[in-house]
PDB file of N, CA and C in Angstrom:
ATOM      1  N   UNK A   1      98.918-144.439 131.279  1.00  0.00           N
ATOM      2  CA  UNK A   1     100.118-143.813 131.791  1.00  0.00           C
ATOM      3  C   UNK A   1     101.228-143.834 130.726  1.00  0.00           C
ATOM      4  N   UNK A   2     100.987-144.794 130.154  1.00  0.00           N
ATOM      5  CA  UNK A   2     102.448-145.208 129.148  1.00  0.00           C
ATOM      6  C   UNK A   2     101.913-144.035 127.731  1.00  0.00           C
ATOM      7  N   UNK A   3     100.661-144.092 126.987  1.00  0.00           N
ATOM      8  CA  UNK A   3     100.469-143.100 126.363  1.00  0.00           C
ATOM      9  C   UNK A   3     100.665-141.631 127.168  1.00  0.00           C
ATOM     10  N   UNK A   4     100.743-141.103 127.807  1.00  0.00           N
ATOM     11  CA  UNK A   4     100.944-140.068 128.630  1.00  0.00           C
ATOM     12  C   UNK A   4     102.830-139.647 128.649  1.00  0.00           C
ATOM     13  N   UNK A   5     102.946-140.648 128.335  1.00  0.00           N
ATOM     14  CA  UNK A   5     104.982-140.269 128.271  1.00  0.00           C
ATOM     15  C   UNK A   5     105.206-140.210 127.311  1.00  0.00           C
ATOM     16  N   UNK A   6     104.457-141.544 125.896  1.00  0.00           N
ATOM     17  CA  UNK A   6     104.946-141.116 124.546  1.00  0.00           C
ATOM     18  C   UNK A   6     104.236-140.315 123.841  1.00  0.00           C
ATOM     19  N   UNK A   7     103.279-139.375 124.544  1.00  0.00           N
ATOM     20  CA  UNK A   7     102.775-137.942 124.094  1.00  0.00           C
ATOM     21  C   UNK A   7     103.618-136.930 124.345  1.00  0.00           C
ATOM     22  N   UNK A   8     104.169-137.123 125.706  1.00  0.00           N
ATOM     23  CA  UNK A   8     105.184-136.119 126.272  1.00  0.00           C
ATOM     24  C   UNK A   8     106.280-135.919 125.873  1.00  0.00           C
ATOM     25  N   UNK A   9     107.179-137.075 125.007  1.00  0.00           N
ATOM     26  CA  UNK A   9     108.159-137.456 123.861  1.00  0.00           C
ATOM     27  C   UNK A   9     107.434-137.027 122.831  1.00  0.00           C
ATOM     28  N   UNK A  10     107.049-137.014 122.250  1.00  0.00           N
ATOM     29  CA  UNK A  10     106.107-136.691 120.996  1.00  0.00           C
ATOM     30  C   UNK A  10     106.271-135.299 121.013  1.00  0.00           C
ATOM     31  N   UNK A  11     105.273-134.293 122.238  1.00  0.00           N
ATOM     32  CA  UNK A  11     105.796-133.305 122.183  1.00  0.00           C
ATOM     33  C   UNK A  11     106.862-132.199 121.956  1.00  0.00           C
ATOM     34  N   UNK A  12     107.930-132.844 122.948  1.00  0.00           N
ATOM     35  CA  UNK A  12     108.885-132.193 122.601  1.00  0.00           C
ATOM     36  C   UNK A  12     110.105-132.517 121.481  1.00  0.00           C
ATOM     37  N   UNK A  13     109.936-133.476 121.173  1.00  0.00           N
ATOM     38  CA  UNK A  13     110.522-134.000 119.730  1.00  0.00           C
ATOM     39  C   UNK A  13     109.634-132.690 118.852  1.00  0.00           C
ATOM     40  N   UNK A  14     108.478-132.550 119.071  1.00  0.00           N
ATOM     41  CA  UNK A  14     107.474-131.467 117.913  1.00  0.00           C
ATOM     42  C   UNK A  14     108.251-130.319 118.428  1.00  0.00           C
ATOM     43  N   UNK A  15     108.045-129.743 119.441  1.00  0.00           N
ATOM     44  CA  UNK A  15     108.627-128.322 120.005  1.00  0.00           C
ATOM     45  C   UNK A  15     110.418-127.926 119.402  1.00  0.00           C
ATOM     46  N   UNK A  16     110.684-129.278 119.566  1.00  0.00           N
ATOM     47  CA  UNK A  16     112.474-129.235 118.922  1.00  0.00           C
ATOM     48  C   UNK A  16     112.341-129.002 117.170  1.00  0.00           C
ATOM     49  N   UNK A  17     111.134-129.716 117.025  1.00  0.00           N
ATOM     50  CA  UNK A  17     111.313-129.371 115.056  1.00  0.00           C
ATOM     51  C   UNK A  17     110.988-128.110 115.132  1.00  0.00           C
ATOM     52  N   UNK A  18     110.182-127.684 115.803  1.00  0.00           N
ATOM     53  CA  UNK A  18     109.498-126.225 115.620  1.00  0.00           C
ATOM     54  C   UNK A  18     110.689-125.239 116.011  1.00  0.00           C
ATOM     55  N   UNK A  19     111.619-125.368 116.826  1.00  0.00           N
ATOM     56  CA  UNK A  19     112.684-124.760 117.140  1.00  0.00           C
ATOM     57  C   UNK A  19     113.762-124.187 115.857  1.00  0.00           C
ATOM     58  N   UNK A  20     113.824-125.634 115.445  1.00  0.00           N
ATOM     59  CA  UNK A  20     114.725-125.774 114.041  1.00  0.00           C
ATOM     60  C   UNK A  20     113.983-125.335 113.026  1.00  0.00           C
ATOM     61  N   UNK A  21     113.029-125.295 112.850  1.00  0.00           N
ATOM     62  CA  UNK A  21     112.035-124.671 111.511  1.00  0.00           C
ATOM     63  C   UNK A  21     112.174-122.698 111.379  1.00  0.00           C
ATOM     64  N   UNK A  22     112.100-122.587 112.836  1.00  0.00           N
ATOM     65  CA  UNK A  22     112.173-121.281 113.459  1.00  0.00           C
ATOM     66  C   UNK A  22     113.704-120.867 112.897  1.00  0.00           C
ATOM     67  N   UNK A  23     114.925-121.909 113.716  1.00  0.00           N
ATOM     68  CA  UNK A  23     116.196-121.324 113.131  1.00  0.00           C
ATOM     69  C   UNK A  23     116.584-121.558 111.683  1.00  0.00           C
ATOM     70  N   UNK A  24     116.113-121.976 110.457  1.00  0.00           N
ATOM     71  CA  UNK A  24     116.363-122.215 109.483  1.00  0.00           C
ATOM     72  C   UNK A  24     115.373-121.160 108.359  1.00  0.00           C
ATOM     73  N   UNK A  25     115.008-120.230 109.224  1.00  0.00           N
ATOM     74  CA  UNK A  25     113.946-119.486 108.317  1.00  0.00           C
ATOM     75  C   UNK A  25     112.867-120.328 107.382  1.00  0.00           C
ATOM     76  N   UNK A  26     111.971-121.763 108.243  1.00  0.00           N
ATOM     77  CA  UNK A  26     111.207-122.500 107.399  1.00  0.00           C
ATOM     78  C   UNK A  26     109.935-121.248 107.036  1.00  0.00           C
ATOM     79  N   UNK A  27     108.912-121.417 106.454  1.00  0.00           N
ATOM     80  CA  UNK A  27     107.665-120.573 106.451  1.00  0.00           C
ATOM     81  C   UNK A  27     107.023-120.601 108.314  1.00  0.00           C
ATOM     82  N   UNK A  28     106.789-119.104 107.959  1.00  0.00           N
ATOM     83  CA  UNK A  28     106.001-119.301 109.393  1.00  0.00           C
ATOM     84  C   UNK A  28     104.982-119.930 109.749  1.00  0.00           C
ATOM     85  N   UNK A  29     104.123-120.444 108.728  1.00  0.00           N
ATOM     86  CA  UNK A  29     102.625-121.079 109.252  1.00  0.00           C
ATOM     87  C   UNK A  29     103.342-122.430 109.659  1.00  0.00           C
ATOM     88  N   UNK A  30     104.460-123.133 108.801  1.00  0.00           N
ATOM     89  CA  UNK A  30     104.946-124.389 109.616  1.00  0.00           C
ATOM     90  C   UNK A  30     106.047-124.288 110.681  1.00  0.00           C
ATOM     91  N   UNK A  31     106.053-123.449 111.105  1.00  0.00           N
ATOM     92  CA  UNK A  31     106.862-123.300 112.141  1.00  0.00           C
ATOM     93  C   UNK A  31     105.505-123.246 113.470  1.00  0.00           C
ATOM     94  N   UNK A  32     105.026-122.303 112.826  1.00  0.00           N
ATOM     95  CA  UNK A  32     103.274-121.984 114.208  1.00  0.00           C
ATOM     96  C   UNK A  32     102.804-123.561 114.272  1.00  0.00           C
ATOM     97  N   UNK A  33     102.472-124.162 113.109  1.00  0.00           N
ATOM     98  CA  UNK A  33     101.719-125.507 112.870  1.00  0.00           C
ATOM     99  C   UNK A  33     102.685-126.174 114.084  1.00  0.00           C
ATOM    100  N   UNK A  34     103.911-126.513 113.759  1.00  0.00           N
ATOM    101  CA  UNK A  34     104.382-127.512 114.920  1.00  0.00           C
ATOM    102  C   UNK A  34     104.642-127.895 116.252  1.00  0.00           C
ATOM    103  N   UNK A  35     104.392-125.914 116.483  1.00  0.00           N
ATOM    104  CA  UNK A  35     104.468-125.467 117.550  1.00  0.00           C
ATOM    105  C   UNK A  35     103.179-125.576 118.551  1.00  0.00           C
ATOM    106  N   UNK A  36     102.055-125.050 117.733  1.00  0.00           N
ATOM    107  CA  UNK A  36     100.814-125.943 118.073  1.00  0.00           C
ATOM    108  C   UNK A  36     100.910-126.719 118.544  1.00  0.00           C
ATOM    109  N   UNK A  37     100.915-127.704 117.280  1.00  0.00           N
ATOM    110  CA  UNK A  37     100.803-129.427 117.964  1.00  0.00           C
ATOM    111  C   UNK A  37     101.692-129.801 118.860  1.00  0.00           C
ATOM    112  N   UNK A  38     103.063-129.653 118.821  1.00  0.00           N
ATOM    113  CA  UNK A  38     103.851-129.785 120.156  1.00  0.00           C
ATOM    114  C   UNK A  38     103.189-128.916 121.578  1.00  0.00           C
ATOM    115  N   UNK A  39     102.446-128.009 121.720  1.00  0.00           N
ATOM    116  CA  UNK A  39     102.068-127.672 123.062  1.00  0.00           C
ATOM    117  C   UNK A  39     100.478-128.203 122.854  1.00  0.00           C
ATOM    118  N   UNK A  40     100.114-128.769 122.307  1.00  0.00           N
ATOM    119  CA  UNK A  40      98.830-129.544 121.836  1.00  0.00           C
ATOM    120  C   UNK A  40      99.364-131.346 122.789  1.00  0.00           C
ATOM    121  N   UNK A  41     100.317-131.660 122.091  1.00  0.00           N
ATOM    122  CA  UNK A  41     100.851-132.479 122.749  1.00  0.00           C
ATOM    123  C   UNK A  41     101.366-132.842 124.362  1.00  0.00           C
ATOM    124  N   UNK A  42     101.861-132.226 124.713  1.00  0.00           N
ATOM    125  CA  UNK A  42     102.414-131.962 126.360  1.00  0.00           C
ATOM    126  C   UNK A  42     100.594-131.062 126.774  1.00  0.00           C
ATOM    127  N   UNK A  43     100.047-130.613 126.131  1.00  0.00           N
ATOM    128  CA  UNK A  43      98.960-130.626 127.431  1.00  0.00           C
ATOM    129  C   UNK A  43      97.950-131.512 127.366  1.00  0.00           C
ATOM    130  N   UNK A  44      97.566-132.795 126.277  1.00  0.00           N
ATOM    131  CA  UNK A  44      97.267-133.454 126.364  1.00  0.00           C
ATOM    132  C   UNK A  44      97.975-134.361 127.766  1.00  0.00           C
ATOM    133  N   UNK A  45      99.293-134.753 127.331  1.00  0.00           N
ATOM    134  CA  UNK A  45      99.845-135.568 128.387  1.00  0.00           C
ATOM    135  C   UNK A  45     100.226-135.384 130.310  1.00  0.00           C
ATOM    136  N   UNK A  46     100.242-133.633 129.877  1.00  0.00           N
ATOM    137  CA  UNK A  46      99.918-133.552 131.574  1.00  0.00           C
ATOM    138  C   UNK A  46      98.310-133.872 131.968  1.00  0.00           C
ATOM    139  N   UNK A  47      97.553-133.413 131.371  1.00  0.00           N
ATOM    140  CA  UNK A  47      96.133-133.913 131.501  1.00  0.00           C
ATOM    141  C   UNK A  47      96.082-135.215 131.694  1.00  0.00           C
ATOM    142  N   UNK A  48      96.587-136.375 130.936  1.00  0.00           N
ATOM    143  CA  UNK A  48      96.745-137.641 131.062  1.00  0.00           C
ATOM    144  C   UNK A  48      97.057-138.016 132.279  1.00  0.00           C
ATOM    145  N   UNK A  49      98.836-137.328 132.741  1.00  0.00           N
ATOM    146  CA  UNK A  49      99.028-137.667 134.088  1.00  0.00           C
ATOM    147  C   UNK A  49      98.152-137.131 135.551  1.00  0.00           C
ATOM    148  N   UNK A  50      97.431-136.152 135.123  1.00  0.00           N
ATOM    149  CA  UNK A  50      97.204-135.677 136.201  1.00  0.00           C
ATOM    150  C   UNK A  50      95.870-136.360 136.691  1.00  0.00           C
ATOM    151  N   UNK A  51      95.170-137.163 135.525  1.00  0.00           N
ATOM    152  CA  UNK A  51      93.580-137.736 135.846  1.00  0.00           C
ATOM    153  C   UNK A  51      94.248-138.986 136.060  1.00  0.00           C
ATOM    154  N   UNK A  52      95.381-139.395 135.745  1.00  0.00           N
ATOM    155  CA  UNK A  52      95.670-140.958 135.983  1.00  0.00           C
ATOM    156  C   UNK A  52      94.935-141.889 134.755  1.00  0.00           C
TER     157      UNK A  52
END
């Protein structure tokens, strides 16, 4: 359960860099890359919560 929240933090800490990568004109493959792994992240952790 406790990995399941600091995935879900994890995530969107990733989704927020990917935000800022986006507004700073970073390259697009690292902007896609973080964005990935941040929704890579949160569906790991709803999966987590939802099997318990």
């Amino acid at each position: 359960m406790i990995y399941a929240f600091i995935l879900l933090f994890a995530g969107g800490m990733t989704l927020g860099g990917a935000w800022s990568f986006f507004r700073s004109k970073k390259p697009w493959w690292a902007t896609l890359g973080l964005l990935v792994l941040g929704l890579v992240f949160i569906g790991v952790s709803f999966w987590r919560l939802r099997t318990g």
